[in-house]
Protein backbone atom coordinates (compact mmCIF):
# COMPACT_ATOMS: atom_id res chain seq x y z
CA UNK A 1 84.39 115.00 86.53
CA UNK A 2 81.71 115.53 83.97
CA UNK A 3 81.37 118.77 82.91
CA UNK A 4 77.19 119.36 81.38
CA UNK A 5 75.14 121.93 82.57
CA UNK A 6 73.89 120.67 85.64
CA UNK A 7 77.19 120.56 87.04
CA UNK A 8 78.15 123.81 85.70
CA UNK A 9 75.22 125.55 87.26
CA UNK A 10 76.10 123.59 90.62
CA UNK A 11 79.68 125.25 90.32
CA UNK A 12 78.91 128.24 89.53
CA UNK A 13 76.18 128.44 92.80
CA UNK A 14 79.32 127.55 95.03
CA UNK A 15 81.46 129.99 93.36
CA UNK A 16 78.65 132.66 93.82
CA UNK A 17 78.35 131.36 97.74
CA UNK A 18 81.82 131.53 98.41
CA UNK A 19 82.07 135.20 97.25
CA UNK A 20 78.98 135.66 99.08
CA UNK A 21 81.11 134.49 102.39
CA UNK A 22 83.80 136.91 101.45
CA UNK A 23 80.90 139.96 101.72
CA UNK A 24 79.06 138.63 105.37
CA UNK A 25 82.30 138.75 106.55
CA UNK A 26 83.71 142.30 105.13
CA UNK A 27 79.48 143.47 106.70
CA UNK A 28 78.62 143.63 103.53
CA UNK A 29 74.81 142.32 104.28
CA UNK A 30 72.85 143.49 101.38
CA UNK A 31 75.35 142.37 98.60
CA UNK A 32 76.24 138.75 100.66
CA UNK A 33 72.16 138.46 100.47
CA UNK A 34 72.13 138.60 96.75
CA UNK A 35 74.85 136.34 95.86
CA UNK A 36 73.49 133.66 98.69
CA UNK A 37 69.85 134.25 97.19
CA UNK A 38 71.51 133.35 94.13
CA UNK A 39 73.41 130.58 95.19
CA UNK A 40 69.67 129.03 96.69
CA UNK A 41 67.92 129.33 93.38
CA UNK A 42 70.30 127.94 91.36
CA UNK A 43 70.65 124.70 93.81
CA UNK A 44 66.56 124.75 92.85
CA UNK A 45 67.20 125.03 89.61
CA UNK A 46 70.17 122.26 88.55
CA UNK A 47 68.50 119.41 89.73
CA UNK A 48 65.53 120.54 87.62
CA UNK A 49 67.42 121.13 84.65
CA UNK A 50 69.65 117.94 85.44
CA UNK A 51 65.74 115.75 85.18
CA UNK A 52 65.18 117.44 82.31
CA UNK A 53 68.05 116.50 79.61
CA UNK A 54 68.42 113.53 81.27
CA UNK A 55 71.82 114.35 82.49
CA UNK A 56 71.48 113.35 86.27
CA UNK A 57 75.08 112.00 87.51
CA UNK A 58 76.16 109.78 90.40
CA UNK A 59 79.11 112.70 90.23
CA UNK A 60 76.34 115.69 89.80
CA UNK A 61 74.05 114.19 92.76
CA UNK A 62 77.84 114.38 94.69
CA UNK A 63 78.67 117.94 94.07
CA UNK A 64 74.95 118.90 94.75
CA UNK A 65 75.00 117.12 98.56
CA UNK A 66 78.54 118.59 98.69
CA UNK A 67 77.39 122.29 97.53
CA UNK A 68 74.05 122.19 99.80
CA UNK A 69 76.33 121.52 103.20
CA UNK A 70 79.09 124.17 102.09
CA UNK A 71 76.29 126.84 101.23
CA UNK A 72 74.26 125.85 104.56
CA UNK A 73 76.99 125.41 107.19
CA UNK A 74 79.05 128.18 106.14
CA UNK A 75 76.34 130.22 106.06
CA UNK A 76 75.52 129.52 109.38
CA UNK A 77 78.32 129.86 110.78
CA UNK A 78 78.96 133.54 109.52
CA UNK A 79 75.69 134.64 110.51
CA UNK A 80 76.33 133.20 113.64
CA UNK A 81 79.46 135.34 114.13
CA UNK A 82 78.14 138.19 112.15
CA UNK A 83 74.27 138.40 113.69
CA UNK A 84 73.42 136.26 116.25
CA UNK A 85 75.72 133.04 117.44
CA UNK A 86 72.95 131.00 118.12
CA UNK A 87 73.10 130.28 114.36
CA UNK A 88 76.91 129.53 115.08
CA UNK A 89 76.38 126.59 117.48
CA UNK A 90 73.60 125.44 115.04
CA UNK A 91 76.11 125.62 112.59
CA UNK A 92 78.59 123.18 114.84
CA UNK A 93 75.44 120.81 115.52
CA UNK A 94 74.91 120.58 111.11
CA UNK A 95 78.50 119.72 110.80
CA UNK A 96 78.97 117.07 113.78
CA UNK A 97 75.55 115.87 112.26
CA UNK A 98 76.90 115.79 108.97
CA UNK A 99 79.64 114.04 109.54
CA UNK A 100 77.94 111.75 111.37
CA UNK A 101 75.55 110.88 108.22
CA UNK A 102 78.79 110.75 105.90
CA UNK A 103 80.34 108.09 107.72
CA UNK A 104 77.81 105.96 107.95
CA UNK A 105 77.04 106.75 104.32
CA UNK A 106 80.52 105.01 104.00
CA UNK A 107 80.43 102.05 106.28
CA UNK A 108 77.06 101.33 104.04
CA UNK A 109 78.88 102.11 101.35
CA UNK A 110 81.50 99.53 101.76
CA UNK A 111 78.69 96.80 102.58
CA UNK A 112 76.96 97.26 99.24
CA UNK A 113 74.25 99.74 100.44
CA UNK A 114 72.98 102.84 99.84
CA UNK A 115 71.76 104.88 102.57
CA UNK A 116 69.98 107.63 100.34
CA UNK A 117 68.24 110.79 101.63
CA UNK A 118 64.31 110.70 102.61
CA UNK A 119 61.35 113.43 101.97
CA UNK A 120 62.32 114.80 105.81
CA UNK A 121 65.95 115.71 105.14
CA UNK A 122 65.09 117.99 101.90
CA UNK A 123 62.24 119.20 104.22
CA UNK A 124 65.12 120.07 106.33
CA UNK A 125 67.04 121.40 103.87
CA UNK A 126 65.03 123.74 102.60
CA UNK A 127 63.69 125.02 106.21
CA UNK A 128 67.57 125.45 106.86
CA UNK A 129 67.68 127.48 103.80
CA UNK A 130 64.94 129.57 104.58
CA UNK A 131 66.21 130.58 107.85
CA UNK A 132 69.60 131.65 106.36
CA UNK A 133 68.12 133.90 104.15
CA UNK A 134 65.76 135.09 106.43
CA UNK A 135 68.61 136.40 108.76
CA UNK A 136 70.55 137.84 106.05
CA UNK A 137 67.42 140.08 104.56
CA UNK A 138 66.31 140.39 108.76
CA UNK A 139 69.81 142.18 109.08
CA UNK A 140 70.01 144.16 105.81
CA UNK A 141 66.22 145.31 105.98
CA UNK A 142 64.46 145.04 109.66
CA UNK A 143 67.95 146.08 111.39
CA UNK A 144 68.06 142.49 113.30
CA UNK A 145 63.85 142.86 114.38
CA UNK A 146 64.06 141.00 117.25
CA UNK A 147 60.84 138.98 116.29
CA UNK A 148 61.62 138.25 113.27
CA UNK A 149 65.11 136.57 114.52
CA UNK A 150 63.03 134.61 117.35
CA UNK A 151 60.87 133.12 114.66
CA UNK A 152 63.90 132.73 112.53
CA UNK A 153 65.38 130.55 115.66
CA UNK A 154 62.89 128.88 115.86
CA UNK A 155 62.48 127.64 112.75
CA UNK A 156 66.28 126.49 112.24
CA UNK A 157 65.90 124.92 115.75
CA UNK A 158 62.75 122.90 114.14
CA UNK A 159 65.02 122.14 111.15
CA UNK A 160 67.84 120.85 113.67
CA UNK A 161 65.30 118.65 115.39
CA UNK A 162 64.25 116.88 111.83
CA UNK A 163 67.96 116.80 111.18
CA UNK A 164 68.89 114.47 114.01
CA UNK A 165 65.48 112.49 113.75
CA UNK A 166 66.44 111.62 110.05
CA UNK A 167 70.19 110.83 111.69
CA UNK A 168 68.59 108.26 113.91
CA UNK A 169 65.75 107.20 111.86
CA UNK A 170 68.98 105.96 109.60
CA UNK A 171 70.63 104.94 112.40
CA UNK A 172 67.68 102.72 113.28
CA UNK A 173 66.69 101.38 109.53
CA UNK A 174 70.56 100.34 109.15
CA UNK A 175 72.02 99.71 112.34
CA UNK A 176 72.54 96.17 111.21
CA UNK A 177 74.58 96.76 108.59
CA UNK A 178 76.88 99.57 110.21
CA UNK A 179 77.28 97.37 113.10
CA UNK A 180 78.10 94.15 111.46
C-alpha cells in the first residue's frame, strides 16, 4: 500500500470509527459521537488534501470507498441496536445494496470497464452521514426526541431510496456488459 498523507488520514478516520463502535456499544453516546464526528470530517478532509498534493491513488480512492461503507454500515447497525432498529434493517438494506454494487463493480471490472460513482451516490452518502450523526447527538442531547428521530428516518429512508435508484440506474447504463 502507499503510505502519504491521504491515506494516513483515511486510516486514522477508521481507526477513530472503530473505537467509536467500541463506545455505542459500551452506551457510551456522547464520547462514540465525538470520535464518529471525527471520523466524518476527516473522510471530508483526505480527499481534499489528497487533490491538493496531487497524491490521489487508485489504492487511496480504495480505502476511501472501503472506509465510507465500514463507518456508514456499522454505524447503522449499532444505532439500530442501540436507539432505534429501524436504522438496523437500513443498515441490512446498505450492505445487500453494497454488495450488490461491488459485484458488478467486478464483473465490469473483468470486461475492461469502470463503473465509477455518480453526483447521486455522494449525495447519498453524505445524507447517510448526516442521519448517523444526527441520531447519535438526538440520543446524547434531545434524550431520543421523538421528532427529531422521525425526521432523522426519514431522511435515511430518502437516502435508501437514491441508493437503490443509483443501483439500478447502473444496472440499466451497464446491463450489457454484466450480462454478456
Amino acid at each position: 500500500m502507499i503510505i502519504n498523507i491521504p491515506n494516513s488520514i483515511t486510516f486514522a478516520r477508521l481507526i477513530i470509527a472503530v473505537v467509536g463502535f467500541v463506545f455505542m456499544i459500551l452506551n457510551e453516546w456522547m464520547i462514540a459521537g465525538i470520535l464518529i464526528s471525527v471520523a466524518v470530517l476527516l473522510d471530508v478532509l483526505d480527499g481534499r488534501v489528497a487533490r491538493r498534493l496531487s497524491q490521489v491513488t487508485s489504492q487511496g480512492v480504495f480505502l476511501d470507498v472501503m472506509a465510507d461503507k465500514i463507518v456508514i454500515i456499522s454505524t447503522f447497525l449499532i444505532v439500530g441496536v442501540g436507539i432505534n432498529i429501524y436504522f438496523f434493517y437500513l443498515g441490512i438494506l446498505m450492505l445487500i445494496r453494497e454488495y450488490t454494487i461491488d459485484t458488478m463493480r467486478s464483473i465490469a471490472a473483468s470486461k475492461h470497464t469502470v463503473i465509477s460513482a455518480d453526483k447521486f451516490s455522494k449525495i447519498k452518502g453524505v445524507m447517510f452521514m448526516i442521519a448517523m450523526l444526527g441520531m447519535i447527538w438526538n440520543k446524547v442531547f434531545l434524550e431520543n426526541n421523538e421528532k427529531s428521530q422521525l425526521a432523522l428516518i426519514l431522511l435515511a429512508s430518502l437516502a435508501m431510496l437514491i441508493a437503490y435508484i443509483t443501483l439500478i440506474r447502473f444496472f440499466n447504463k451497464y446491463k450489457n456488459i454484466l450480462l454478456s
